[in-house]
Each structure stands twice: as structure tokens, then as C-alpha cells.
Protein backbone atom coordinates (compact mmCIF):
# COMPACT_ATOMS: atom_id res chain seq x y z
CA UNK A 1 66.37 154.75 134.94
CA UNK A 2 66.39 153.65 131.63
CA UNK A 3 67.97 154.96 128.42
CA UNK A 4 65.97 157.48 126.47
CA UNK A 5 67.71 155.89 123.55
CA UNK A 6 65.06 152.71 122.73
CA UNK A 7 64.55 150.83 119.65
CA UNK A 8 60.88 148.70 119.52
CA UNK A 9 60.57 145.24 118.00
CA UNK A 10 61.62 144.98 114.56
CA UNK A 11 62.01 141.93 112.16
CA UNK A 12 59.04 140.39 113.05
CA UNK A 13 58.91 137.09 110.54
CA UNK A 14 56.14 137.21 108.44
CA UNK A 15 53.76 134.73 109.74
CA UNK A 16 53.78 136.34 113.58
CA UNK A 17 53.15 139.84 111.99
CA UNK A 18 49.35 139.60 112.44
CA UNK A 19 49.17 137.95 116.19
CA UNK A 20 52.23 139.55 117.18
CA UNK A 21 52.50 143.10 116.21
CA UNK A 22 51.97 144.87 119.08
CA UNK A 23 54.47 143.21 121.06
CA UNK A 24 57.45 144.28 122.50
CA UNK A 25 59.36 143.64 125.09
CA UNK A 26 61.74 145.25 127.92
CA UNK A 27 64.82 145.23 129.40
CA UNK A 28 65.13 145.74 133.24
CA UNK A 29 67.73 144.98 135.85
CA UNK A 30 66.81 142.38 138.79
CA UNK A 31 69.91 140.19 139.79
CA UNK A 32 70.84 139.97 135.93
CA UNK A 33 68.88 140.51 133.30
CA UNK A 34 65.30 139.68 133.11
CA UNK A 35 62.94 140.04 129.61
CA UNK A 36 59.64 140.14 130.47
CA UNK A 37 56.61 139.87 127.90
CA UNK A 38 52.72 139.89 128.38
CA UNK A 39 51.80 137.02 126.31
CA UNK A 40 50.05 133.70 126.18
CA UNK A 41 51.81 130.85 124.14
CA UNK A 42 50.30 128.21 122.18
CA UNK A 43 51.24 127.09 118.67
CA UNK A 44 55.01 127.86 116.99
CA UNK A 45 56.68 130.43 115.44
CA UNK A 46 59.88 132.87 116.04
CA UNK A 47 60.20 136.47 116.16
CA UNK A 48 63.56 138.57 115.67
CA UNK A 49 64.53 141.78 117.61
CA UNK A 50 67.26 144.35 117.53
CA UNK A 51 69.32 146.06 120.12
CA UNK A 52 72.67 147.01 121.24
CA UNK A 53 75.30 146.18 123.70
CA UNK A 54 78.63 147.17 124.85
CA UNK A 55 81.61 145.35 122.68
CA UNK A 56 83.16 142.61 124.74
CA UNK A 57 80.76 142.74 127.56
CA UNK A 58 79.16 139.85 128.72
CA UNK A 59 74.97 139.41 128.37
CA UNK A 60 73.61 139.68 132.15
CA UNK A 61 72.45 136.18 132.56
CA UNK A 62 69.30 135.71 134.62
CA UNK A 63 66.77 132.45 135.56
CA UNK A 64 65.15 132.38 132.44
CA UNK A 65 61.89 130.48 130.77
CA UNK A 66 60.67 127.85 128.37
CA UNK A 67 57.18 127.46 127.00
CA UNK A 68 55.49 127.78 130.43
CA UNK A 69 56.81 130.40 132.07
CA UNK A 70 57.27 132.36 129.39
CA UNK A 71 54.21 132.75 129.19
CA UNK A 72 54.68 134.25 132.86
CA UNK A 73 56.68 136.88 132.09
CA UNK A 74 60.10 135.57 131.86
CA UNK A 75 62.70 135.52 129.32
CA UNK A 76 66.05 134.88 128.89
CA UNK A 77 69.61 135.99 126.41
CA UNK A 78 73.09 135.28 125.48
CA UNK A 79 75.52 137.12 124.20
CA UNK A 80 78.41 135.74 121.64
CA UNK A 81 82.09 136.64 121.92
CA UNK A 82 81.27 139.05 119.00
CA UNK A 83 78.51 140.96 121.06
CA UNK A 84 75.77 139.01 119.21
CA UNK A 85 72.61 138.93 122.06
CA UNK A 86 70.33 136.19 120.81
CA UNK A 87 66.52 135.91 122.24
CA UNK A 88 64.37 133.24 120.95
CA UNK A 89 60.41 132.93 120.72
CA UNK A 90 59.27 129.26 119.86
CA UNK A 91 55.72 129.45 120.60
CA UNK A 92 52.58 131.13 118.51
CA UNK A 93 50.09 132.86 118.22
CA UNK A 94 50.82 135.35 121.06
CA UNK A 95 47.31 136.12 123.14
CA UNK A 96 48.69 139.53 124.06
CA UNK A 97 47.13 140.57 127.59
CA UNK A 98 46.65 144.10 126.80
CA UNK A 99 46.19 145.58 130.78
CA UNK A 100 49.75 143.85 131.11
CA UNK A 101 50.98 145.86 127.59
CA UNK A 102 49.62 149.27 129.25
CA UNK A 103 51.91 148.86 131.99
CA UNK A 104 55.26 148.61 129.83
CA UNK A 105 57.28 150.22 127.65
CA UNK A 106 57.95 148.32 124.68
CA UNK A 107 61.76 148.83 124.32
CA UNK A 108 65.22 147.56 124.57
CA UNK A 109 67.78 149.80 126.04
CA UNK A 110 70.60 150.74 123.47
CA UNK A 111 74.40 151.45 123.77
CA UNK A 112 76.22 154.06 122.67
CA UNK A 113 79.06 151.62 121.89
CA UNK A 114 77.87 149.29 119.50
CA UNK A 115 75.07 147.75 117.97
CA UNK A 116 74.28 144.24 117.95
CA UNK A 117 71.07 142.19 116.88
CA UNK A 118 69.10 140.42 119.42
CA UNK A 119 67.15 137.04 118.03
CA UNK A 120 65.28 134.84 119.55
CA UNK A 121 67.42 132.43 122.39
CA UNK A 122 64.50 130.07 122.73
CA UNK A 123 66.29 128.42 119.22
CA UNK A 124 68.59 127.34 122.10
CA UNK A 125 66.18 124.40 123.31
CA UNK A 126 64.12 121.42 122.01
CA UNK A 127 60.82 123.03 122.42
CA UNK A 128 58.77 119.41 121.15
CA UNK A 129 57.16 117.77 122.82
CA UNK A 130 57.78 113.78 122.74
CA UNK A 131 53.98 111.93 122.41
CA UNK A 132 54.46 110.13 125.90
CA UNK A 133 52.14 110.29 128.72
CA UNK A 134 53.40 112.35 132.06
CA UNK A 135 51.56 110.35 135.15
CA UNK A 136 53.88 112.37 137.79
CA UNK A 137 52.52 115.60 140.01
CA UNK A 138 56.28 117.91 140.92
CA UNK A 139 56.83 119.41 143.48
CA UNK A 140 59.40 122.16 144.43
CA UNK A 141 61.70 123.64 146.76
CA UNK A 142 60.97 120.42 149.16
CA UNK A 143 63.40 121.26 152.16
CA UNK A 144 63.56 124.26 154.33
CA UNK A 145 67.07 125.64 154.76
CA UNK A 146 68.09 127.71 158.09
CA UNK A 147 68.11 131.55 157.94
CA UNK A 148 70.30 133.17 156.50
CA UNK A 149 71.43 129.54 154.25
CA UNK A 150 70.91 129.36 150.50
CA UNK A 151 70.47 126.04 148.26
CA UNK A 152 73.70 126.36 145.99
CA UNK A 153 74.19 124.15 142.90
CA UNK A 154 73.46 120.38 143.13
CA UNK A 155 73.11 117.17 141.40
CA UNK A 156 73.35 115.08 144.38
CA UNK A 157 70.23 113.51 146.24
CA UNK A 158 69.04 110.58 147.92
CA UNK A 159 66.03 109.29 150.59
CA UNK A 160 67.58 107.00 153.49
CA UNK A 161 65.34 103.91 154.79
CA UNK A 162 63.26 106.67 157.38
CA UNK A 163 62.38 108.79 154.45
CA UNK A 164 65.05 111.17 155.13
CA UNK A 165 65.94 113.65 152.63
CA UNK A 166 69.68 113.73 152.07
CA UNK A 167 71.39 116.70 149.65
CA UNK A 168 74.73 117.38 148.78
CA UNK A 169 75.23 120.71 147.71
CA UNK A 170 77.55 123.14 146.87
CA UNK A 171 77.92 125.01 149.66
CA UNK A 172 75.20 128.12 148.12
CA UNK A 173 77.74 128.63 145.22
CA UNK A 174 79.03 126.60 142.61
CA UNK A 175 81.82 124.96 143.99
CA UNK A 176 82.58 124.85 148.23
CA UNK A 177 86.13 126.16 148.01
CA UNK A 178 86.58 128.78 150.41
CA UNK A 179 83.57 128.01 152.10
CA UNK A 180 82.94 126.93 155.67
CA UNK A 181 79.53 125.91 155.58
CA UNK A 182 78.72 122.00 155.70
CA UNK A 183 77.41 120.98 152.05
CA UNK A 184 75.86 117.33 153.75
CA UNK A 185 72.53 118.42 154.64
CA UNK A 186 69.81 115.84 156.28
CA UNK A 187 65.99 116.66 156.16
CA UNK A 188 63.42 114.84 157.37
CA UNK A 189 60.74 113.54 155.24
CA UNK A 190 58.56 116.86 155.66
CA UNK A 191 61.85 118.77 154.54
CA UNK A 192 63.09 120.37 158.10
CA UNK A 193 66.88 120.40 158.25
CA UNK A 194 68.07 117.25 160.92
CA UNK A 195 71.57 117.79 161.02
CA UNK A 196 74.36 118.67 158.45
CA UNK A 197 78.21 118.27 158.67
CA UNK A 198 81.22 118.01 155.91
CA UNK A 199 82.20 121.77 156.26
CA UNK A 200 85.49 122.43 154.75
CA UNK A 201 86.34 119.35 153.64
CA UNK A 202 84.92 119.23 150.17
CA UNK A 203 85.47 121.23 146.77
CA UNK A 204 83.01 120.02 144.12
CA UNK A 205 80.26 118.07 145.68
CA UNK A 206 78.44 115.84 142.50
CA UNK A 207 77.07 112.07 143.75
CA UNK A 208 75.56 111.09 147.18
CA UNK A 209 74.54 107.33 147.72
CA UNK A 210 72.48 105.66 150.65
CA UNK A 211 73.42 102.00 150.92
CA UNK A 212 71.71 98.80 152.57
CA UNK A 213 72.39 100.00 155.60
CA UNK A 214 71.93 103.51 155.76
CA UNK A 215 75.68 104.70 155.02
CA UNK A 216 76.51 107.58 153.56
CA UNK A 217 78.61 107.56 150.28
CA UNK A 218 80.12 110.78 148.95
CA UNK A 219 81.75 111.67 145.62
CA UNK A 220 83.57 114.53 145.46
CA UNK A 221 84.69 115.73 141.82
CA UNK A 222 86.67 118.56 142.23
CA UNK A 223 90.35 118.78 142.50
CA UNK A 224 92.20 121.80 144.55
CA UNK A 225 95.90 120.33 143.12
CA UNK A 226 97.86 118.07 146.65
CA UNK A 227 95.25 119.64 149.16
CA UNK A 228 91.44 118.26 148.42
CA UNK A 229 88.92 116.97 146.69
CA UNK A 230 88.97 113.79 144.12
CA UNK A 231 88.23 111.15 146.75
CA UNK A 232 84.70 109.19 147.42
CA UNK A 233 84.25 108.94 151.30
CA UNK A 234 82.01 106.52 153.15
CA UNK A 235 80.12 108.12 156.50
CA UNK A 236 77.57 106.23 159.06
CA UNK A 237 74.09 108.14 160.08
CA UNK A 238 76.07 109.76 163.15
CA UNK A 239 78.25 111.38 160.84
CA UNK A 240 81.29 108.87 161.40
CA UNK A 241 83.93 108.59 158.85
CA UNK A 242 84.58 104.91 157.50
CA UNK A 243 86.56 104.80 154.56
CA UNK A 244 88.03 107.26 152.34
CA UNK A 245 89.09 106.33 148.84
CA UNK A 246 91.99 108.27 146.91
CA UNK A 247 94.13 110.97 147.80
CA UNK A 248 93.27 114.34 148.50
CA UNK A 249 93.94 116.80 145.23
CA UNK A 250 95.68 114.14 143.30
CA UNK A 251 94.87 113.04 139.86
CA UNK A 252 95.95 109.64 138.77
CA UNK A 253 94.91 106.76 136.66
CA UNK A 254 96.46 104.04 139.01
CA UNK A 255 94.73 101.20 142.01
CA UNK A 256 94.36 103.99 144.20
CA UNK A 257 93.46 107.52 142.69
CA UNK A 258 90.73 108.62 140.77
CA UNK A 259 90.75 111.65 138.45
CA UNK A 260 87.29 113.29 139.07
CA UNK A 261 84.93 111.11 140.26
CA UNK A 262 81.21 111.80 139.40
CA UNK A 263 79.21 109.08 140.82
CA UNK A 264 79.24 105.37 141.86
CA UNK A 265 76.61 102.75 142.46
CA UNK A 266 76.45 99.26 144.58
CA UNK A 267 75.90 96.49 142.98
CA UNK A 268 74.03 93.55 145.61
CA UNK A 269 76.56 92.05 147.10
CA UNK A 270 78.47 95.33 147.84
CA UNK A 271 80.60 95.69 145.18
CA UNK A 272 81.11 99.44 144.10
CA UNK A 273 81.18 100.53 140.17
CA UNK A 274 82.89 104.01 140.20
CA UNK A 275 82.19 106.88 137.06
CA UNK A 276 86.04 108.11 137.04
CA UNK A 277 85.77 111.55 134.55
CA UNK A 278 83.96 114.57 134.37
CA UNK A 279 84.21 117.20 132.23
CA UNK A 280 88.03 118.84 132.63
CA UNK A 281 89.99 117.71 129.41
CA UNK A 282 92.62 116.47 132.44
CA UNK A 283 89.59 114.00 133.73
CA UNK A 284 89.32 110.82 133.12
CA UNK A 285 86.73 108.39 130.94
CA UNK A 286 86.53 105.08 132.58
CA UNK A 287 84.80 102.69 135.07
CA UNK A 288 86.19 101.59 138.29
CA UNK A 289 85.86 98.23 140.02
CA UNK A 290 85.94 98.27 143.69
CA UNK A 291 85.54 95.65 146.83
CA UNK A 292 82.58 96.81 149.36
CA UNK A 293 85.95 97.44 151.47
CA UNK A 294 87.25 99.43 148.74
CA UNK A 295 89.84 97.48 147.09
CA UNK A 296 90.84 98.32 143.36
CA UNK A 297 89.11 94.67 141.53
CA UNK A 298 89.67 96.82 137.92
CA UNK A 299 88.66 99.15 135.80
CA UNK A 300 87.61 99.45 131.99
CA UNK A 301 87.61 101.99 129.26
CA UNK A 302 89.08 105.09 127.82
CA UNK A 303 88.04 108.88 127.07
CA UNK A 304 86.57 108.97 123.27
CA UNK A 305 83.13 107.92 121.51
CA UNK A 306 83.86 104.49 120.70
CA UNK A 307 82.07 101.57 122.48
CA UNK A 308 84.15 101.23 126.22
CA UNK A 309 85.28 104.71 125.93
CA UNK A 310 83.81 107.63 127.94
CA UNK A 311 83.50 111.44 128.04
CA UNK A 312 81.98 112.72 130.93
CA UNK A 313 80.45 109.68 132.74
CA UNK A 314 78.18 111.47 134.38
CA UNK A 315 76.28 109.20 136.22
CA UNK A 316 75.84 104.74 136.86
CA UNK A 317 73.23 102.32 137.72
CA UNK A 318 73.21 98.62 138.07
CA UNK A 319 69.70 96.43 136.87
CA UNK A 320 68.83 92.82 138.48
CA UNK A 321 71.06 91.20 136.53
CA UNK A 322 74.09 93.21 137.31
CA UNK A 323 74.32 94.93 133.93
CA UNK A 324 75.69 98.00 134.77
CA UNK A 325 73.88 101.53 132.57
CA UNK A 326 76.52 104.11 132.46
CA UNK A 327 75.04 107.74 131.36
CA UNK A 328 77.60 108.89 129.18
CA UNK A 329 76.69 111.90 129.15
CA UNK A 330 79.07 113.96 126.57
CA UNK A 331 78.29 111.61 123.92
CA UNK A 332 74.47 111.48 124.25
CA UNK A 333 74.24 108.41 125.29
CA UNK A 334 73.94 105.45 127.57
CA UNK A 335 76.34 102.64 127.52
CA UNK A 336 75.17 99.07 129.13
CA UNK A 337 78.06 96.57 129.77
CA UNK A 338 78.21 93.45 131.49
CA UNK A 339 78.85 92.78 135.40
CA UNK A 340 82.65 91.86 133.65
CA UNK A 341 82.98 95.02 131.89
CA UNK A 342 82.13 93.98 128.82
CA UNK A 343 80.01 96.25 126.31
CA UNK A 344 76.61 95.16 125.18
CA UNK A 345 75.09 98.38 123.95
CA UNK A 346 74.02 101.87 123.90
CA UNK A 347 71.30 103.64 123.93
CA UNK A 348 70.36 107.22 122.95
CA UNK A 349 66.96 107.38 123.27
CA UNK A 350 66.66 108.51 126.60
CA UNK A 351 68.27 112.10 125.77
CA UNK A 352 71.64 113.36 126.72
CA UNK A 353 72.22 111.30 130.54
CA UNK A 354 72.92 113.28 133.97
CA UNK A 355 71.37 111.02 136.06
CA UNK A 356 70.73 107.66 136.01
CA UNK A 357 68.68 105.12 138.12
CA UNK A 358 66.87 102.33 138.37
CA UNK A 359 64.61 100.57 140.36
CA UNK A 360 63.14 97.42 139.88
CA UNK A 361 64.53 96.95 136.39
CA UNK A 362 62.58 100.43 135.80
CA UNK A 363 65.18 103.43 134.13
CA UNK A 364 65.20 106.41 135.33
CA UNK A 365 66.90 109.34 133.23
CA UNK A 366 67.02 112.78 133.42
CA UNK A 367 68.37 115.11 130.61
CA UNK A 368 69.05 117.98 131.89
CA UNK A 369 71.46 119.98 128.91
CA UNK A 370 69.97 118.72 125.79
CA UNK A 371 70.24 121.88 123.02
CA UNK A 372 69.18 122.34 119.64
CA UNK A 373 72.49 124.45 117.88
CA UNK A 374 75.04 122.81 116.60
CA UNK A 375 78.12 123.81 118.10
CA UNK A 376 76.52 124.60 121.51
CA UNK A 377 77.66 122.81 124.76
CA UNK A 378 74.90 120.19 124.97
CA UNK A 379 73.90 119.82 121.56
CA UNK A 380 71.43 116.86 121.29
CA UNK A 381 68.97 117.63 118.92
CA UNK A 382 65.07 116.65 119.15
CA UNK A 383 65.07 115.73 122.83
CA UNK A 384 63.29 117.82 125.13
CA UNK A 385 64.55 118.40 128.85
CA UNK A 386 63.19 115.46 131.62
CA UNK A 387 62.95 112.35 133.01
CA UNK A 388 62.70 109.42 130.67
CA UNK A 389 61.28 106.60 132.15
CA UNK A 390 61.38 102.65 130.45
CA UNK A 391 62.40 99.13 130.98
CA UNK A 392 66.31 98.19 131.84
CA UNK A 393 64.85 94.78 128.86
CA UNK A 394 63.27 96.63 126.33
CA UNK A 395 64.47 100.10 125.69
CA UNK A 396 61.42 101.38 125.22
CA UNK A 397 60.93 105.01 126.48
CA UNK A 398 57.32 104.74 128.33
CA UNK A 399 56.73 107.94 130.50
CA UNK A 400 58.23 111.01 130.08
CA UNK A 401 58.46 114.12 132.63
CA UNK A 402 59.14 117.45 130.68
CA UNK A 403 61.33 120.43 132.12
CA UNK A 404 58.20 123.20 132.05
CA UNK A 405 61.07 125.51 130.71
CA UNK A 406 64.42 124.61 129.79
CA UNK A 407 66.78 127.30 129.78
CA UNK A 408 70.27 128.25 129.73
CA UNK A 409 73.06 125.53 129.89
CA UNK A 410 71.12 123.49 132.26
CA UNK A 411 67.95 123.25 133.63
CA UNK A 412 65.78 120.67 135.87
CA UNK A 413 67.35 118.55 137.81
CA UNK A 414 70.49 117.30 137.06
CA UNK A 415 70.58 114.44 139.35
CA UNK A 416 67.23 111.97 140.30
CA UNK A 417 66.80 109.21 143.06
CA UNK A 418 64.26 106.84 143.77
CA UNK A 419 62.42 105.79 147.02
CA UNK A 420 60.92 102.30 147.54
CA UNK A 421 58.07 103.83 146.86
CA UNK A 422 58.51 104.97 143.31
CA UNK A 423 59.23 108.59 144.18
CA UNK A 424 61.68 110.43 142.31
CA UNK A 425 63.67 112.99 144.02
CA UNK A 426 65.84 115.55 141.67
CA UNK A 427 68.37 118.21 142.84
CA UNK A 428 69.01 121.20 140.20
CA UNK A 429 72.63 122.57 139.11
CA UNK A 430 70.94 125.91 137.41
CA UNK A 431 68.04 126.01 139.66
CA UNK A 432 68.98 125.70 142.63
CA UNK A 433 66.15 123.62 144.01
CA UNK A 434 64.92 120.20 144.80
CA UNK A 435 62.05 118.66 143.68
CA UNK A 436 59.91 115.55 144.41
CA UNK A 437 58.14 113.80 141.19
CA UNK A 438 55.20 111.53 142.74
CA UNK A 439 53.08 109.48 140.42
CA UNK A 440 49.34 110.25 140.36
């Protein structure tokens, strides 16, 4: 039931007053908390509300909306160490569906603790638009899990020479410690599970790579201290282990250890270019070298902002001419250096770098954290959510694929692949889903 104590919209900014005014919105429980309004969105605007919430209590967090599916019914909020709930409106005039209206009540539940204002938590995201054209139908929730199994947090994805759909998830949760169900999970190209395997042996699953020949290359970025996790591992199609880099649970800088992997790439003639950091402040911010065997060749750069320095290499992808793109993803940016190591350039106009890939000297990049507030983990203002696709020679940002609502700390996919045929595939560390992006 909800409170009798209820407080409607207030604050409404002036220029909303007039397409706005009879609009309020509710608060209901549904695995978190949901906000759901009976509007339409077009142009842009912002509206502030008040409410109250308990002091030191957390905001119930829930799968919340952008533009589009706002306009659904969705709606998402924050709340501050200081109790501060923030909910943010960027789109006007409302088109208020007044059937829809009937059936609510336009309140907010209020504490008896303490009052707090609510504002709008839409400010949150880049909202605009880039002028690029969008030639790609998506697709969701591509692969059928078993009963009883649920899609956990993922940025790892890749499509085998068959078509097969390979994921490497985190085990329904977050993170696969404690868990004892396999996170390597094989689909065939209409999405039916094949096989799966890996349970138990993983504790942050974050890159998955399909080489020449089929194999199986895992990168495993979490670190449960002398017992697992840190280590890239190499597997045939039958599930065979063939190499295992690193040592279980231990950190290092040295030959032989890595300090939270996050992905790797294979350069033609089977050399292996390693992203060593993620985002721990123990984790490293450098690139490592490797034989197809696995044998430490070197490794270049340092955690910082500087050219050659890293924080959070999130992702790594190698062009025809060996140049390798590194997405570095803390610093909004992408760094190219040469086959050697050495550093050429950087690039920020492809957003703030998850994934990276290329194909045919085509770039693939998806941006899956960019926010507008300062301060904010993912700050990268003016770049909406998506897949930025241009030319590995140029620069020049060509196609774009928007998130239909970012939300939260992360939305979208967080990491892409790409078939032969063009096809990119995307796995999604807030939303829990894959995706398929097929040009029309």
C-alpha cells in the first residue's frame, strides 16, 4: 500500500508549465524502484520534483529509460550520500495520454524521516543526438538460456567460423565467485544453447576471442588474492585447455603475471597484444606483447593520461597495417600506436571506448558510460551512448548506432564483435542482454 502522506509535482520550470501541468508521476515497488509516467516525448526541456527519503538509505535502483522508453513508462533515480534523489526529464512538450493519467495517482511517497528534493536524473545522460545516419536494424535478447538460467552481466562476445554465438558471462550475477554454473556459453546461430563449460574456474569474466582457427581465448579480470582469476586461457571447440597465461590470484607487473586483464587481440601472424588494467586503483595501465605460444616479447606504458599511459584499457584492436587502437577507456579516448609500441595518436571522437573492433580497416566503438555531470563516473560530455562506426585512415565518425535509452552507470552493450559478414554482436553489463546490429 502506499503512504497516505503524498506530495504532487512541484517546481515545474517555467517553460514546461503549459504542456506539462498535469503531470505527475508515481512511485511503486517492482524489483527496485520503477517511475512510471504517461507521456509522449518530443522536443527538450526539464522538470523538477520534490519528495522525501529515509537519511542514509540508498535510492532503489531499477532498469531505467532514455528518450524512448520513457516515453513507455519508465523512469529511473539516484540518490546522493546526502539523501539527495535526483530524476531528470530531457524531452518536451509532454503529449500527456490522459486514459493512462486516469489510471494513476500522481504522487511520490514521503518519509517521515527526512525530506529530500527529487530533480530530474535524465541530466545524467547526453540526450543529443549526433547528425549521423543509423543504417543498422537491433535486435535483442538473441540466445535462449536453459530453464531456470539467467543472462548475468557481460561484455564478452564473439561469432566462431559456423556462425556460432559464443558469450562469456558472469555467471547471472556480477561477478562468478561462489558460483558453480559454467559462464562459457555456445549458441548456435539461431541462439539455442550448444554446450557450455568453465564452471568454477573463473571470477570476473570481461574479453572472449575466436581466433583463425576456431580457439577459444578467455580473459579473466578478476582477482580472488593466491586462488583465481587474473590469467587469459586458450581452449579448442571441444572444450580442451591449451595454454594458460599468468598465475591464478596473483597481481604482478613482471614476464609472467598480469594485473587484471581486460581484453587482448591477434595480430596476423599470431602475435597477441594484451590490455593489462582495469579499473581497481591496484590494476595496471599498460600493453602486453606476447608470442602466439605465449611468450612475454614486451610490454609498453604506464597508468596516467599522458600519451603511452593508460587507465582502464578497456578494450584493443589491430587494423591492416598492424597499428594497434587501444580504447582507453577512463580517459575518453582511443590511443593508436605502432606494431613497435610506439604512439601515433588519439582519438576522442568516438565517445568514451568499451569496446573496440575492427574489420576491414572499418572501427567499431561502442560507448557505453558516457555522462553529462561533472564529477560523475563516466563523465564525457556531448557524446551520446552507441556504436561509432569510421575508417581505421581517416578518423572520420560515419555511422552512428544510438543507445534508445541510456541509463544508469552503463547501458547498451558494453562489448561488440563483428562477423565476416558485417554483423555486430554486443553483450550488455547493465542490461543483461545480447543484441545483434545488422545493416539494412
Amino acid at each position: 500500500m502506499y503512504s497516505n502522506q503524498v506530495k504532487n509535482l512541484v517546481n515545474i520550470k517555467a517553460p514546461l508549465i503549459n504542456c506539462i501541468r498535469p503531470l505527475a508521476y508515481r512511485l511503486f515497488r517492482n524489483q527496485g524502484a520503477i517511475l512510471k509516467a504517461c507521456v509522449r516525448l518530443s522536443k527538450t526541456g526539464n522538470a523538477e520534483c520534490g519528495t522525501a527519503c529515509r537519511p542514509r538509505r540508498a535510492c532503489p535502483e531499477a532498469h531505467s529509460c532514455g528518450v524512448a522508453l520513457l516515453a513507455k513508462g519508465y523512469g529511473h533515480y539516484r540518490q546522493s550520500a546526502s539523501c539527495t534523489c535526483t530524476l531528470q526529464i530531457t524531452q518536451r512538450p509532454y503529449a500527456i495520454n490522459q486514459r493512462c493519467l486516469k489510471s494513476l495517482r500522481y504522487f511520490f511517497a514521503l518519509s517521515a524521516v527526512a525530506s529530500v528534493q527529487l530533480t530530474a536524473v535524465f541530466a545524467q545522460q547526453n540526450t543529443e543526438l549526433p547528425d549521423l545516419p543509423n543504417s543498422y536494424t537491433s535486435y535483442e535478447n538473441i540466445v535462449t538460456l536453459p530453464a531456470g538460467r539467467e543472462m548475468g552481466s557481460g561484455n564478452a562476445i564473439d561469432v566462431d567460423s559456423e556462425g556460432n554465438i559464443w558469450v562469456f558471462e558472469r555467471c547471472g550475477a556480477n561477478t562468478c565467485t561462489g558460483s558453480d554454473v559454467d559462464p562459457i556459453l555456445k549458441f548456435g546461430p539461431d541462439g539455442n544453447l550448444l554446450t557450455s563449460f568453465g564452471a568454477g574456474m573463473f571470477v570476473f569474466p570481461h574479453g572472449i576471442v575466436l581466433d583463425a582457427d576456431d580457439n577459444v581465448w578467455i580473459v579473466d579480470a578478476g582477482v580472488e588474492e593466491n586462488t583465481k582469476g587474473n590469467q587469459i586461457f586458450k581452449f579448442n571447440q571441444r572444450d580442451e585447455l591449451l595454454l594458460e597465461l599468468g598465475q591464478p590470484g596473483v597481481r604482478g607487473e613482471t614476464n609472467e603475471l598480469f594485473n587484471e586483464p581486460s581484453d587482448l587481440a591477434i595480430a596476423p601472424n599470431g602475435d597477441i597484444y594484451v590490455v593489462d588494467g582495469h579499473i581497481a586503483q591496484r590494476s595496471n595501465g599498460r600493453i602486453v606483447h606476447l608470442s602466439p605460444e605465449g611468450e612475454f616479447i614486451e610490454a609498453w606504458g604506464n597508468k596516467g593520461d599522458g600519451p603511452l599511459e593508460f587507465d582502464c584499457p578497456h578494450s584493443i584492436a589491430i587494423d591492416s597495417q598492424g597499428r594497434i587502437f587501444v580504447g582507453d577507456r577512463t580517459n575518453n579516448r582511443i590511443q593508436i600506436l605502432s606494431p613497435n609500441g610506439e604512439y601515433i595518436d588519439e582519438w576522442t571522437q568516438f565517445g568514451r571506448p568499451s569496446g573496440v573492433r575492427i574489420l576491414n580497416d572499418v572501427l567499431y566503438v561502442v560507448d557505453s558510460e558516457s555522462r553529462a555531470i561533472e564529477g560523475q563516473y563516466g563523465y564525457n560530455p556531448g557524446f551520446h551512448r552507441g556504436i561509432r562506426i569510421g575508417s581505421v585512415n581517416d578518423g572520420i565518425v560515419r555511422e552512428f548506432i544510438p543507445d534508445p535509452g541510456p541509463h544508469g552507470g552503463t547501458s547498451f552493450p558494453e562489448g561488440i564483435a563483428v562477423d565476416e559478414y558485417g554483423q555486430i554482436w554486443g553483450l550488455s553489463v547493465g542490461d543483461h542482454k545480447a543484441s545483434k546490429f545488422v545493416r539494412n
